[in-house]
Protein backbone atom coordinates (compact mmCIF):
# COMPACT_ATOMS: atom_id res chain seq x y z
CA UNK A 1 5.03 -3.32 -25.02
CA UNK A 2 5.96 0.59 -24.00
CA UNK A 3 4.18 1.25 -20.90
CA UNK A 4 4.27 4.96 -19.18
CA UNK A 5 4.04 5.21 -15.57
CA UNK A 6 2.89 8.56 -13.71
CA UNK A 7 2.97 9.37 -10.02
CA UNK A 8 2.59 12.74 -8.57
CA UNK A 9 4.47 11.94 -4.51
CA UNK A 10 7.23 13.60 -4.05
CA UNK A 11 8.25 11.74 -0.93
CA UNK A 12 7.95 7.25 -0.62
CA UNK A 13 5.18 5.54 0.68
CA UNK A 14 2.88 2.46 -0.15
CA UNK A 15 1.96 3.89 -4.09
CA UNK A 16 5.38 4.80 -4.83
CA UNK A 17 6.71 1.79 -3.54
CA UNK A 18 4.25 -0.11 -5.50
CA UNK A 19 4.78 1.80 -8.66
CA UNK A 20 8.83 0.89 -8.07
CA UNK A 21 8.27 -2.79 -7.42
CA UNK A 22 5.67 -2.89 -10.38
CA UNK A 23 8.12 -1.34 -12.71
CA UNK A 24 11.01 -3.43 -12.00
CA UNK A 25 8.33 -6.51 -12.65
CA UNK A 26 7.66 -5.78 -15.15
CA UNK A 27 11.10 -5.01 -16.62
CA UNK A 28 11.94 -8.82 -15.70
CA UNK A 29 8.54 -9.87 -18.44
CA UNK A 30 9.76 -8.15 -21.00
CA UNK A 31 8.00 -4.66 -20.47
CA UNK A 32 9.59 -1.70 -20.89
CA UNK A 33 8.16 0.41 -18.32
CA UNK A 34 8.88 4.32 -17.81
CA UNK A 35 8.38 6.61 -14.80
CA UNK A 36 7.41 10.17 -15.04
CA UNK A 37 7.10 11.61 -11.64
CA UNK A 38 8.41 15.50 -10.70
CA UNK A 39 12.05 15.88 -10.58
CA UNK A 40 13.41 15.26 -7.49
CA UNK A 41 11.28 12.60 -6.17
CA UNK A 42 12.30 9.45 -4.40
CA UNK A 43 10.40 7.73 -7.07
CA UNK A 44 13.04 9.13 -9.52
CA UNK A 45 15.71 8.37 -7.74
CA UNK A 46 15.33 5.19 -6.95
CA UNK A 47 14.23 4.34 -10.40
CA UNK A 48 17.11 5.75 -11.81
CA UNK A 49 19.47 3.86 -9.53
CA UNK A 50 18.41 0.29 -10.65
CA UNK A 51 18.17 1.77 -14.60
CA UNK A 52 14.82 2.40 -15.26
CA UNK A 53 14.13 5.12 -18.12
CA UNK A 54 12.10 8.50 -15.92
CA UNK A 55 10.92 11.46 -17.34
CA UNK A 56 11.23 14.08 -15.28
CA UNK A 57 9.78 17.46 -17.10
CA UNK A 58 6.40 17.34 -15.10
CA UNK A 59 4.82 18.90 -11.83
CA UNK A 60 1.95 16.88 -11.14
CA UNK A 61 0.79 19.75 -8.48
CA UNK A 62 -1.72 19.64 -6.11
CA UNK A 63 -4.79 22.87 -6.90
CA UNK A 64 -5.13 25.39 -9.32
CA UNK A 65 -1.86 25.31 -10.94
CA UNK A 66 -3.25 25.82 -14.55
CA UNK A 67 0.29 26.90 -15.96
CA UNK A 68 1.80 23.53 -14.43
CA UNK A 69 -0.92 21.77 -15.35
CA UNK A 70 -0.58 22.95 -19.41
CA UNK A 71 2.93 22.49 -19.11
CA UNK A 72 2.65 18.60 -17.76
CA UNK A 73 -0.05 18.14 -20.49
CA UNK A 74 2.09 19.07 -23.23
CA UNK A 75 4.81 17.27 -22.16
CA UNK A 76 3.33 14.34 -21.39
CA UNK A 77 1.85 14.41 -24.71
CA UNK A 78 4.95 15.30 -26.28
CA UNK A 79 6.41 12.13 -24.33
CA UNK A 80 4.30 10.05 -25.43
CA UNK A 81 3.83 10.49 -29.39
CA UNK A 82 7.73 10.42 -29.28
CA UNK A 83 8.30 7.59 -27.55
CA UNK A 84 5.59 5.28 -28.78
CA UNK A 85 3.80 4.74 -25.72
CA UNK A 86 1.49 2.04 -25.62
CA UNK A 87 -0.30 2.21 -22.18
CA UNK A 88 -0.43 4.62 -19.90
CA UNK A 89 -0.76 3.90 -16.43
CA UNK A 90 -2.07 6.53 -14.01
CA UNK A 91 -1.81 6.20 -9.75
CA UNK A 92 -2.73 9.63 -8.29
CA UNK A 93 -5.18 12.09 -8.82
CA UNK A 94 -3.02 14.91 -10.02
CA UNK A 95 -0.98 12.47 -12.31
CA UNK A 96 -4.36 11.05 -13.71
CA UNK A 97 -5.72 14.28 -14.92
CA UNK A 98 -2.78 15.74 -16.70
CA UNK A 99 -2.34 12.34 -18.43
CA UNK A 100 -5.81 11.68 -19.56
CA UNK A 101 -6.08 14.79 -20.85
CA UNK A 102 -2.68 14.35 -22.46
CA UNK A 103 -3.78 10.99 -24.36
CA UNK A 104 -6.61 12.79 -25.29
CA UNK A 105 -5.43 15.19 -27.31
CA UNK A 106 -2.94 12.49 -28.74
CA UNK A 107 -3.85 11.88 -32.57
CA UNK A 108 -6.80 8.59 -32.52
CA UNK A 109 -4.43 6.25 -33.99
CA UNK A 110 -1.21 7.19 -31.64
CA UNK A 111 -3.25 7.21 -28.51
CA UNK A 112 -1.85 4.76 -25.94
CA UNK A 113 -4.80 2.92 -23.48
CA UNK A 114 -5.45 4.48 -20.28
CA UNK A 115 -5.32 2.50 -16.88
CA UNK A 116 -5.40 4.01 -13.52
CA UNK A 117 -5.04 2.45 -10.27
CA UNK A 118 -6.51 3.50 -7.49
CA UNK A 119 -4.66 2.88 -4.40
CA UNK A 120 -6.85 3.86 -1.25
CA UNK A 121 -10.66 3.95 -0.14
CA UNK A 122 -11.12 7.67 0.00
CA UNK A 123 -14.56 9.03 -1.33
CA UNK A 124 -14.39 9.72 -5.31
CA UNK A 125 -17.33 12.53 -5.90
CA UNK A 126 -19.80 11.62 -8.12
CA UNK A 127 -18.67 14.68 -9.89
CA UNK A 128 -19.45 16.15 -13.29
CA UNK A 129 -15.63 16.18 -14.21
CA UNK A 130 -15.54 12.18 -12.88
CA UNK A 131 -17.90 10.84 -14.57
CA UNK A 132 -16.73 12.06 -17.63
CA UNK A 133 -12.96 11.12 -16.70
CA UNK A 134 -14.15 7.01 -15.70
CA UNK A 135 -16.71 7.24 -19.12
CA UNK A 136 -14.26 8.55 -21.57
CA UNK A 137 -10.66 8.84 -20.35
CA UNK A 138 -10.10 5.86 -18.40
CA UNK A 139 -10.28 2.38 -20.86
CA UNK A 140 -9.52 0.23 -17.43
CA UNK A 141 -9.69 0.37 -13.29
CA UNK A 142 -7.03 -1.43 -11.13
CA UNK A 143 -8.15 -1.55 -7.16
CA UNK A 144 -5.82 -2.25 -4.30
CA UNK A 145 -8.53 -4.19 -2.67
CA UNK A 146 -12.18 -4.85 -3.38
CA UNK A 147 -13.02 -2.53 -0.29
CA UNK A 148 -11.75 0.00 -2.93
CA UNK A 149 -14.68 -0.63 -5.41
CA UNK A 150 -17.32 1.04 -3.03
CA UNK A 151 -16.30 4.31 -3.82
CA UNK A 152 -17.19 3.41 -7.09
CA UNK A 153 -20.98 2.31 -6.58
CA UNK A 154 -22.13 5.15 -8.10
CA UNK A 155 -20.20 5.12 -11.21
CA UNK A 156 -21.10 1.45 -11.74
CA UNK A 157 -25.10 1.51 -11.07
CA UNK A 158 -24.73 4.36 -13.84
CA UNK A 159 -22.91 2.46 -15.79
CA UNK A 160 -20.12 5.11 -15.82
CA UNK A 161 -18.07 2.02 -14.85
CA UNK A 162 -18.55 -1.48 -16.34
CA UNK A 163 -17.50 -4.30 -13.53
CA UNK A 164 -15.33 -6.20 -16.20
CA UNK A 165 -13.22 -3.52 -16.63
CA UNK A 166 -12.45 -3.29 -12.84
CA UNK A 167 -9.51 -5.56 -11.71
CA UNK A 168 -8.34 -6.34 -8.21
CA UNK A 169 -4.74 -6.41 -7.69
CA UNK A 170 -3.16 -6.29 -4.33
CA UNK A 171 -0.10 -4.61 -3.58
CA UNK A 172 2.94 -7.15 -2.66
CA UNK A 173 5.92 -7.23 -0.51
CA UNK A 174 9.54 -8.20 -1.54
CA UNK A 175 9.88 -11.52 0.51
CA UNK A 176 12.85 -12.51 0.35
CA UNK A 177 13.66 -8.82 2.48
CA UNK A 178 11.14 -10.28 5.07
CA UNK A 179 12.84 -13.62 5.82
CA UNK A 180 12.83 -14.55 9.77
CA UNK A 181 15.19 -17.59 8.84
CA UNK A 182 17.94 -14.40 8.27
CA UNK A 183 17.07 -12.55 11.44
CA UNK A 184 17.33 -14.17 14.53
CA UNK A 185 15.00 -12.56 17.66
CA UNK A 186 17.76 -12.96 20.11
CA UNK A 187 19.62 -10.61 17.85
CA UNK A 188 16.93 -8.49 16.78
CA UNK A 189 15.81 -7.91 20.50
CA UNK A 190 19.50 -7.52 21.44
CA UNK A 191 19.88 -4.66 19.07
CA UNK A 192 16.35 -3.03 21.03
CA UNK A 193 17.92 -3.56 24.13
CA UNK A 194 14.66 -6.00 25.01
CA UNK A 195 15.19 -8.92 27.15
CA UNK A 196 14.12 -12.55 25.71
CA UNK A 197 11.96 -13.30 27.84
CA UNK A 198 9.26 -10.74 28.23
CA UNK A 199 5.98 -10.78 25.24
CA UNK A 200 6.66 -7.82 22.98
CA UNK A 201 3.86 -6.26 20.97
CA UNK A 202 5.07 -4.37 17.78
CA UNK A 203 3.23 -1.76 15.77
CA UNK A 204 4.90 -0.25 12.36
CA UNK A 205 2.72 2.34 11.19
CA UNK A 206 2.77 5.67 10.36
CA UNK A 207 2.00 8.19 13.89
CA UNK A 208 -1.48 9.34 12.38
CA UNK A 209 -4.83 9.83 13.40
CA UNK A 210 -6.29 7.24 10.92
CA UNK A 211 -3.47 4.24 12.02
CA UNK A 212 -5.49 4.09 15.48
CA UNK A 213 -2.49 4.22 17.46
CA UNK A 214 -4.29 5.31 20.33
CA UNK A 215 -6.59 2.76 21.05
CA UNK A 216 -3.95 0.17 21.30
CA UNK A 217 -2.30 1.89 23.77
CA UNK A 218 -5.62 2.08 25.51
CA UNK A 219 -5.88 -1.41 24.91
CA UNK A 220 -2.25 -1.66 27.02
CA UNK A 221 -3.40 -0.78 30.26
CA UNK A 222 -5.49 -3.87 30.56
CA UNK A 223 -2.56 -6.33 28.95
CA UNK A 224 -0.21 -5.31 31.41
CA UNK A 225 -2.52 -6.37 34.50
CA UNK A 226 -1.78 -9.97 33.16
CA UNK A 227 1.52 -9.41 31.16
CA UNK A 228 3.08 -7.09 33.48
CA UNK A 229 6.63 -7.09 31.55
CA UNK A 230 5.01 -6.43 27.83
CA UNK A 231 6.58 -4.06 25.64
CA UNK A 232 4.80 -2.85 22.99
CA UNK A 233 7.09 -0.73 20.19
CA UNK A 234 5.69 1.88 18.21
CA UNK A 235 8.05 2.29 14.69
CA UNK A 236 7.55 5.57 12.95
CA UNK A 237 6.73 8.87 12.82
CA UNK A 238 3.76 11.49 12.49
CA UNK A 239 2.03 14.32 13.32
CA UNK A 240 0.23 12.33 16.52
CA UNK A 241 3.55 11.65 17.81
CA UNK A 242 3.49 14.02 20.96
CA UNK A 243 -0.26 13.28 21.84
CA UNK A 244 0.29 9.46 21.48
CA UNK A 245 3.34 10.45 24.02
CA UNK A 246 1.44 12.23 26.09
CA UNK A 247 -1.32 9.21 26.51
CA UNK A 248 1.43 7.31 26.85
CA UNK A 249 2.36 8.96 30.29
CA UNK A 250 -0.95 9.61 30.89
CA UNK A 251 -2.00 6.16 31.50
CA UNK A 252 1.39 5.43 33.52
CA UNK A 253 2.86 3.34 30.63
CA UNK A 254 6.35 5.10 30.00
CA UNK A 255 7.66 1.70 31.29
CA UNK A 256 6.36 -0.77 28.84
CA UNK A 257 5.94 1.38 25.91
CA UNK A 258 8.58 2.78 23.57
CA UNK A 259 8.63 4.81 21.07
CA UNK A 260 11.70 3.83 18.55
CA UNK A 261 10.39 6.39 15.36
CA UNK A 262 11.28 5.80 11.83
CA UNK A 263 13.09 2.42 11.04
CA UNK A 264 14.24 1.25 7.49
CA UNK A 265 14.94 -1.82 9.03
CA UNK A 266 11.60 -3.10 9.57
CA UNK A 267 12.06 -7.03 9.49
CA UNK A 268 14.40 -6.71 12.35
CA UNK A 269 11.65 -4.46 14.31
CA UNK A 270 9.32 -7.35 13.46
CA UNK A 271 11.45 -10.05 14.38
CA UNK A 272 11.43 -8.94 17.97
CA UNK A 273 7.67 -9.42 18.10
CA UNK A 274 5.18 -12.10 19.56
CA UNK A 275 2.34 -9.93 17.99
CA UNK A 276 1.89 -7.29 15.51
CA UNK A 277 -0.86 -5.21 15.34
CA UNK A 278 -2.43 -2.79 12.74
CA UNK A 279 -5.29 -0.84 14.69
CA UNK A 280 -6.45 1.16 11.98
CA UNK A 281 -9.94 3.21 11.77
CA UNK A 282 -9.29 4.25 8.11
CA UNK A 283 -8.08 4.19 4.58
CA UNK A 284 -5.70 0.79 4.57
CA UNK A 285 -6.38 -0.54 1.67
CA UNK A 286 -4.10 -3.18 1.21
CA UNK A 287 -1.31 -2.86 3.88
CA UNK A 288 1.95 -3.78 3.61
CA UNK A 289 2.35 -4.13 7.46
CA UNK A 290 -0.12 -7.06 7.45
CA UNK A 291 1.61 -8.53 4.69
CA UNK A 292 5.43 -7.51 6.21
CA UNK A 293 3.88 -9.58 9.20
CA UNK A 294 2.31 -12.32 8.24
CA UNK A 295 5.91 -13.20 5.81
CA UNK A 296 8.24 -12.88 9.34
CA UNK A 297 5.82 -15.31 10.54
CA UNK A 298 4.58 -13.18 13.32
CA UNK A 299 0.65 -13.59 13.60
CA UNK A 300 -1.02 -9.99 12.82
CA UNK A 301 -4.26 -8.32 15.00
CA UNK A 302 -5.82 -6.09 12.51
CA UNK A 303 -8.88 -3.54 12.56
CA UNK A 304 -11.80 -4.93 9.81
CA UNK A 305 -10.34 -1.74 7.53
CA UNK A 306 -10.03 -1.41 3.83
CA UNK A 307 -8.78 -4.97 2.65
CA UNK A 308 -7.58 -6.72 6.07
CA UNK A 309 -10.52 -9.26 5.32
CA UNK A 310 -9.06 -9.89 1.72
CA UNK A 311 -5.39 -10.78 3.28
CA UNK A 312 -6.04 -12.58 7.23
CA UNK A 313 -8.46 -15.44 7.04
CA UNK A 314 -9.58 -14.68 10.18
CA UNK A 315 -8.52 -17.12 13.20
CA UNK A 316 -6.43 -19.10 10.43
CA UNK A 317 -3.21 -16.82 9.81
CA UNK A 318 -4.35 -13.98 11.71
CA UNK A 319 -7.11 -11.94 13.92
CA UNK A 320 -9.52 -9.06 12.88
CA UNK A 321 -11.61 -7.22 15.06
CA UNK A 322 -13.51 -3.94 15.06
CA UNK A 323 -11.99 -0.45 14.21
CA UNK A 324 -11.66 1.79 17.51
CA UNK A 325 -12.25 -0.95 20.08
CA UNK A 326 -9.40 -1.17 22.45
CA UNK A 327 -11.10 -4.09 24.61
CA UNK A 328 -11.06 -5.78 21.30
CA UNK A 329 -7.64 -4.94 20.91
CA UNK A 330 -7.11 -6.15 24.03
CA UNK A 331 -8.72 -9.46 23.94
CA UNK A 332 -7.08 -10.73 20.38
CA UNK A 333 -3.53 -9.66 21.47
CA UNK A 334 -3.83 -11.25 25.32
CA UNK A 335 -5.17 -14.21 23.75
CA UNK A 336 -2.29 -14.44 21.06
CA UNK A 337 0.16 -14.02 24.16
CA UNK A 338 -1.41 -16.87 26.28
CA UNK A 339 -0.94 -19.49 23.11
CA UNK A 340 2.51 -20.27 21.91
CA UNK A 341 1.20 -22.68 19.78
CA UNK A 342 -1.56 -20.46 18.35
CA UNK A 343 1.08 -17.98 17.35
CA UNK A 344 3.19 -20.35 15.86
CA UNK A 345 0.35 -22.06 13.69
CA UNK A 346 -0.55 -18.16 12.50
CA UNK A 347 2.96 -17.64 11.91
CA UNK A 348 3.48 -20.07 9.75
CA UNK A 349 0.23 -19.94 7.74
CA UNK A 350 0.53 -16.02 7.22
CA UNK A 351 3.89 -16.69 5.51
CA UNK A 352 2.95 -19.52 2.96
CA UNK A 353 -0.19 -17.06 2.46
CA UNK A 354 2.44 -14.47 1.34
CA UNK A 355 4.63 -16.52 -0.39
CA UNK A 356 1.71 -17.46 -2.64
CA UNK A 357 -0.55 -14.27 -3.18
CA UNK A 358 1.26 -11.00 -2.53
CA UNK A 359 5.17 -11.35 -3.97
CA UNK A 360 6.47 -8.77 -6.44
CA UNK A 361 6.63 -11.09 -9.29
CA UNK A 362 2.84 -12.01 -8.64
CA UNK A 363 1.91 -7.98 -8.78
CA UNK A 364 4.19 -8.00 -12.01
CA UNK A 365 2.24 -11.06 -13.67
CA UNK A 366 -1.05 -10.16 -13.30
CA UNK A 367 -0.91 -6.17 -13.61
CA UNK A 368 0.49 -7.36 -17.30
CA UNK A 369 -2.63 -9.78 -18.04
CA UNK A 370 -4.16 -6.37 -17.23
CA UNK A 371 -2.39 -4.78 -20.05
CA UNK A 372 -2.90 -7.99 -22.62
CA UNK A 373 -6.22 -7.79 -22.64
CA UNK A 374 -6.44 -3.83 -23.23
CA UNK A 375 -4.20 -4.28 -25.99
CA UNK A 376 -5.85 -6.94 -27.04
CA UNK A 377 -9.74 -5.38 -26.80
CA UNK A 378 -7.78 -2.33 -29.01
CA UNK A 379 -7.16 -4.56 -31.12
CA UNK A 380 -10.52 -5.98 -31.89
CA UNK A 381 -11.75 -3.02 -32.27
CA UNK A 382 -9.33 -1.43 -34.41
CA UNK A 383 -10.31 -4.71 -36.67
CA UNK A 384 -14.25 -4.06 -36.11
């Protein structure tokens, strides 16, 4: 099986790093999966570096680019009749379009199937143009998370979309990266310059609006009445870095917050904390922080966003609680810090959870029963 690959991000983040791990999956079943992504992405790049074929002669732009756009459909068809591509897998908008339309104009018999996964919960317009791209050009749906699937409601009442062709596949981690048996929390908190002995809270999330940063450092000003000495680390960066500062000092918590910006080393952030938290109020569709934290066995407090519900069991390996409450916030982390035990149950649970449901081999496996049965409905019909 030939499978094609398309992603339009120039830069990394949760669908190119999903697209990466899936391809190298896949490689490991027998699959020989191809990227095409612009030239000069970190997609490329890294694909290149561990051997996987790219194809680099596309744009994938964002707007009216119509010369890019008949450029990337020609050579994406071009690509494709060549090559003896199978499947095509789609992940972005602006990949999806040029490669639909690109399979369509492939000759019937050389056309490969068309799957397109949709990684986040942002509205899809019950559009003209959609419906006839989910009725014609798309053969199957892959969702992050089945929060994903409401954007779809209208496309499935109209039968645009039939629910057997709509698979849910979360996005994994690579465990064996987040292994708190390799990183000890003396060290780790050594390296922050934290002392052992005071609770540390630890967010790892992107400094945007939609993360919710700000209403768990609302939520702070309350812990700190009865955990005085907490610490709560912010990892990353955004463009709600200098307001989030600016609450920050605001609120007269310079002292127990700090903001250490963009770490590649997350499993040593994480293995300084007692508690992570995720407070978003949008679009998480299947986060990789919950998952990061739940396999360092360090119990998660997550906003009910996107597919949280689908990953915590709530109160088993984890706590949710509403989006853009910080005396929610508040209560789920303070009661985390008052029960080693608690933690330590959570801990533990999160990680077997991981271990079982969201590894990179797991994505691999059941992205390719995906692909088995497209092939395998072409098949029948071909027959028919």
């Amino acid at each position: 099986m030939r499978v094609l690959h398309t992603n339009f991000h120039l830069g990394w983040g949760g669908q190119a790093a999903r697209v990466f791990a899936l391809c190298k999956g896949l490689r490991d079943l027998g699959v020989e999966a191809i990227v095409a992504a612009p030239k000069g992405s970190v997609l490329l790049k890294k694909c290149d570096a561990v051997g996987l074929r790219i194809f680099g002669d596309v744009h994938f732009s964002k707007g009216l680019r119509p010369l890019h756009f008949v450029h990337d459909v020609r050579a994406l068809k071009r690509f494709m009749l060549a090559n003896g591509i199978d499947i095509l897998h789609t992940h972005g908008a602006q990949d999806t379009w040029s490669g639909t339309v690109a399979d369509a104009l492939c000759p019937k018999t050389a056309r490969p199937a068309v799957v397109r996964t949709r990684h986040n919960t942002f509205p899809v317009q019950f559009t003209l143009h959609n419906k006839l791209l989910y009725r014609r050009l798309i053969d199957r749906l892959i969702i992050v998370s089945d929060s994903v699937i409401q954007q779809y409601s209208k496309f499935i009442e109209s039968g645009i979309i039939h629910p057997e062709n709509v698979t849910t596949i979360h996005s994994s981690i690579k465990v064996e990266r987040f292994n708190p048996d390799l990183i000890g929390r003396e060290e780790a908190r050594a390296a922050f310059g934290i002392q052992q002995d005071v609770p540390v809270v630890v967010v790892a999330a992107r400094l945007a609006r939609e993360k919710g940063h700000k209403f768990l450092i609302e939520a702070m000003s309350s812990l700190i009445m009865e955990f005085p000495g907490l610490v709560l680390l912010i990892a990353g960066e955004g463009n709600q870095e200098e307001s989030l500062k600016a609450q920050t000092k605001a609120l007269n918590l310079s002292d127990n917050i700090r903001f250490i910006g963009f770490h590649e080393d997350v499993p040593r952030v994480l293995a300084t904390a007692d508690v992570s938290v995720l407070p978003s109020i949008d679009c998480d569709a299947s986060s990789a922080t919950i998952k990061e934290s739940m396999a360092m066995r360090v119990p998660i407090v997550a906003t009910l966003i996107g597919g949280a519900a689908e990953i915590i069991d709530d109160g088993v390996d984890g706590l949710i609680v509403p989006p853009a409450d910080a005396a929610a916030l508040a209560t789920a982390i303070g009661r985390l810090l008052r029960d080693p035990e608690l933690r330590a149950r959570m801990g533990e649970a999160g990680r077997e959870k991981v271990i079982e449901r969201f590894t990179e081999e797991r994505l691999a496996r059941d992205t390719l029963e995906v692909y088995r049965s497209m092939m395998s409905a072409r098949s029948d019909s071909a027959d028919g």
